[in-house]
C-alpha atoms as a PDB file:
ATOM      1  CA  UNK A   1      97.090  38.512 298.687  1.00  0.00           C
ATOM      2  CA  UNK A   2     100.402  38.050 299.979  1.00  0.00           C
ATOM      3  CA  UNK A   3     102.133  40.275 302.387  1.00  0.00           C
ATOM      4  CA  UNK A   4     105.875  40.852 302.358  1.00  0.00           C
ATOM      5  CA  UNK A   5     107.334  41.614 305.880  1.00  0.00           C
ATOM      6  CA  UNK A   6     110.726  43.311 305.008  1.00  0.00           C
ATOM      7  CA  UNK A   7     110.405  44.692 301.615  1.00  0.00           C
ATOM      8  CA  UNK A   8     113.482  44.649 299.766  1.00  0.00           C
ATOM      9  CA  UNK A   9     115.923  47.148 299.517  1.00  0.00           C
ATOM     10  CA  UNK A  10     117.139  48.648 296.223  1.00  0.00           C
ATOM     11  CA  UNK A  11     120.667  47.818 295.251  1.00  0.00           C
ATOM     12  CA  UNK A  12     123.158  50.916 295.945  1.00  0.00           C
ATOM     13  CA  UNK A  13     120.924  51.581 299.182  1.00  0.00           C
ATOM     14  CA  UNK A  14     123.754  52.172 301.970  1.00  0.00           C
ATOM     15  CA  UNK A  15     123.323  50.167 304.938  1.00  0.00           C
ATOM     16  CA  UNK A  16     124.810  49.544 308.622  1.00  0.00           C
ATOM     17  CA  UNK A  17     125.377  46.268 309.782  1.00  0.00           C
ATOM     18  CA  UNK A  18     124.126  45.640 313.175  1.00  0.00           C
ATOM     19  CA  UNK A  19     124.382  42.437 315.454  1.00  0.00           C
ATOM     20  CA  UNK A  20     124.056  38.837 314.400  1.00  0.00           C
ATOM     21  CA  UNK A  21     120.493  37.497 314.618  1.00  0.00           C
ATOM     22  CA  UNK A  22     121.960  34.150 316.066  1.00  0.00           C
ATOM     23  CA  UNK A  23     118.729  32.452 315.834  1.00  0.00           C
ATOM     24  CA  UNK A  24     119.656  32.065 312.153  1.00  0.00           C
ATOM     25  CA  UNK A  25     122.854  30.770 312.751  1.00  0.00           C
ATOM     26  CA  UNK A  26     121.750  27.454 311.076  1.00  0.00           C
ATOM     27  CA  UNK A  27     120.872  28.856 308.682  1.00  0.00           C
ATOM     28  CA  UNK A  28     124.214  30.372 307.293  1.00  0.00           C
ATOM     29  CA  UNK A  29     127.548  27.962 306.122  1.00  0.00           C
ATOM     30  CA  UNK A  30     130.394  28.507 308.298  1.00  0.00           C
ATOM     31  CA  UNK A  31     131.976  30.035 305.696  1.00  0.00           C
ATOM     32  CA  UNK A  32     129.092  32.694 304.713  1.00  0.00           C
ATOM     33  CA  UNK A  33     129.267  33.653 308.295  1.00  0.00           C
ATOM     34  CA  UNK A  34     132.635  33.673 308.637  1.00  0.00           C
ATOM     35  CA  UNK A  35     132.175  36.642 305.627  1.00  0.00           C
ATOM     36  CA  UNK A  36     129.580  39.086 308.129  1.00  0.00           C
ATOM     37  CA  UNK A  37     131.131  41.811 309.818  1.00  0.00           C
ATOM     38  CA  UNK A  38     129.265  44.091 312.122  1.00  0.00           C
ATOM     39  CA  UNK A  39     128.868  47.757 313.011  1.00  0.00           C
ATOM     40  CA  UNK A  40     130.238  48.426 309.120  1.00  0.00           C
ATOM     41  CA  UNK A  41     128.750  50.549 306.176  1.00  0.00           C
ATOM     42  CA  UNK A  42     128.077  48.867 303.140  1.00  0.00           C
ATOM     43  CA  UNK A  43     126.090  49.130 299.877  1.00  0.00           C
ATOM     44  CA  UNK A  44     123.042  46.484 298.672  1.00  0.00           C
ATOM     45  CA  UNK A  45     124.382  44.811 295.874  1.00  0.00           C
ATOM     46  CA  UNK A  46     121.492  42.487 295.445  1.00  0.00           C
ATOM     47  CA  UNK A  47     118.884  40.327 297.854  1.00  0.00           C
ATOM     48  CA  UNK A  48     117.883  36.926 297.204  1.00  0.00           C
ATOM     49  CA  UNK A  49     115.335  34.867 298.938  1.00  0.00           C
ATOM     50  CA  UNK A  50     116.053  31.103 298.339  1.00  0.00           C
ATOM     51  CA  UNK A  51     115.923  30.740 302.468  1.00  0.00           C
ATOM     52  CA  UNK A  52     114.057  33.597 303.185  1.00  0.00           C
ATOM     53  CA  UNK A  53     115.008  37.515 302.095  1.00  0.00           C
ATOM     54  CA  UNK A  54     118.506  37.836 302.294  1.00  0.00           C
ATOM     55  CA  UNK A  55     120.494  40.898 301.422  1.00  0.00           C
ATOM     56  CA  UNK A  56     124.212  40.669 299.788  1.00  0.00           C
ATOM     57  CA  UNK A  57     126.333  43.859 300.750  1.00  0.00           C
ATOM     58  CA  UNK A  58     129.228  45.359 299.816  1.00  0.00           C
ATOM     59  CA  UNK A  59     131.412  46.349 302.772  1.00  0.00           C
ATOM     60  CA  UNK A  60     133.411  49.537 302.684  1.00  0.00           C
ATOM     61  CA  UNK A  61     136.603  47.600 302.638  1.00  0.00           C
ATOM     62  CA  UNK A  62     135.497  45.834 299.289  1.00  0.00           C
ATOM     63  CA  UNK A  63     134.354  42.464 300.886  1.00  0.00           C
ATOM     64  CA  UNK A  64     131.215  41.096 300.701  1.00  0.00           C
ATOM     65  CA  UNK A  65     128.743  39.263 303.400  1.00  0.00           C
ATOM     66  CA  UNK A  66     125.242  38.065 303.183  1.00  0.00           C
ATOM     67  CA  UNK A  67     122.574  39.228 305.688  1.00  0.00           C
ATOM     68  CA  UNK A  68     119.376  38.982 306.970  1.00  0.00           C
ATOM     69  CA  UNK A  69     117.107  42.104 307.070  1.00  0.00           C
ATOM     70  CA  UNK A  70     117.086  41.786 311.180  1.00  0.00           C
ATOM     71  CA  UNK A  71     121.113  42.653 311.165  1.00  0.00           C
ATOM     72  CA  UNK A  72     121.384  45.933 308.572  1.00  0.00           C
ATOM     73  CA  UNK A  73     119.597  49.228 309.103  1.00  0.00           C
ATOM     74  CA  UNK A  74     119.263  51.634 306.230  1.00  0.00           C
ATOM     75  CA  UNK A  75     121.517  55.131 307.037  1.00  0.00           C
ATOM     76  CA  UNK A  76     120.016  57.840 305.876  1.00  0.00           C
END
């Protein structure tokens, strides 16, 4: 039985980005991370989990950044 810590998030879901988990910088290519912004609405547009579950959003401004499920929270 496998259990999923963060369950993902259905696309169109709005979220709030939050502050960078920056024990995952390693993780990320400077220029994915250069693509985060913080304290910003955005919409799920997908999530992926080649390196662990990662959610792509679309930021109110039309760009887009990748995050981890520690740096969004769902608004309601």
């Amino acid at each position: 039985m496998t259990t999923q810590k963060w369950p993902p998030l259905d696309p169109g879901t709005t979220v709030r980005t939050t502050q960078p988990n920056l024990e995952q910088r390693g993780e990320w290519t400077d220029e994915g991370w250069a693509k985060r912004k913080w304290g910003v609405k955005g919409k799920i547009l997908t999530h992926h989990d080649s390196h662990g579950l990662c959610y792509d959003v679309l930021h109110e401004d039309g760009s887009q950044g990748c995050y981890n499920p520690s740096e969004i929270e769902v608004v309601e």
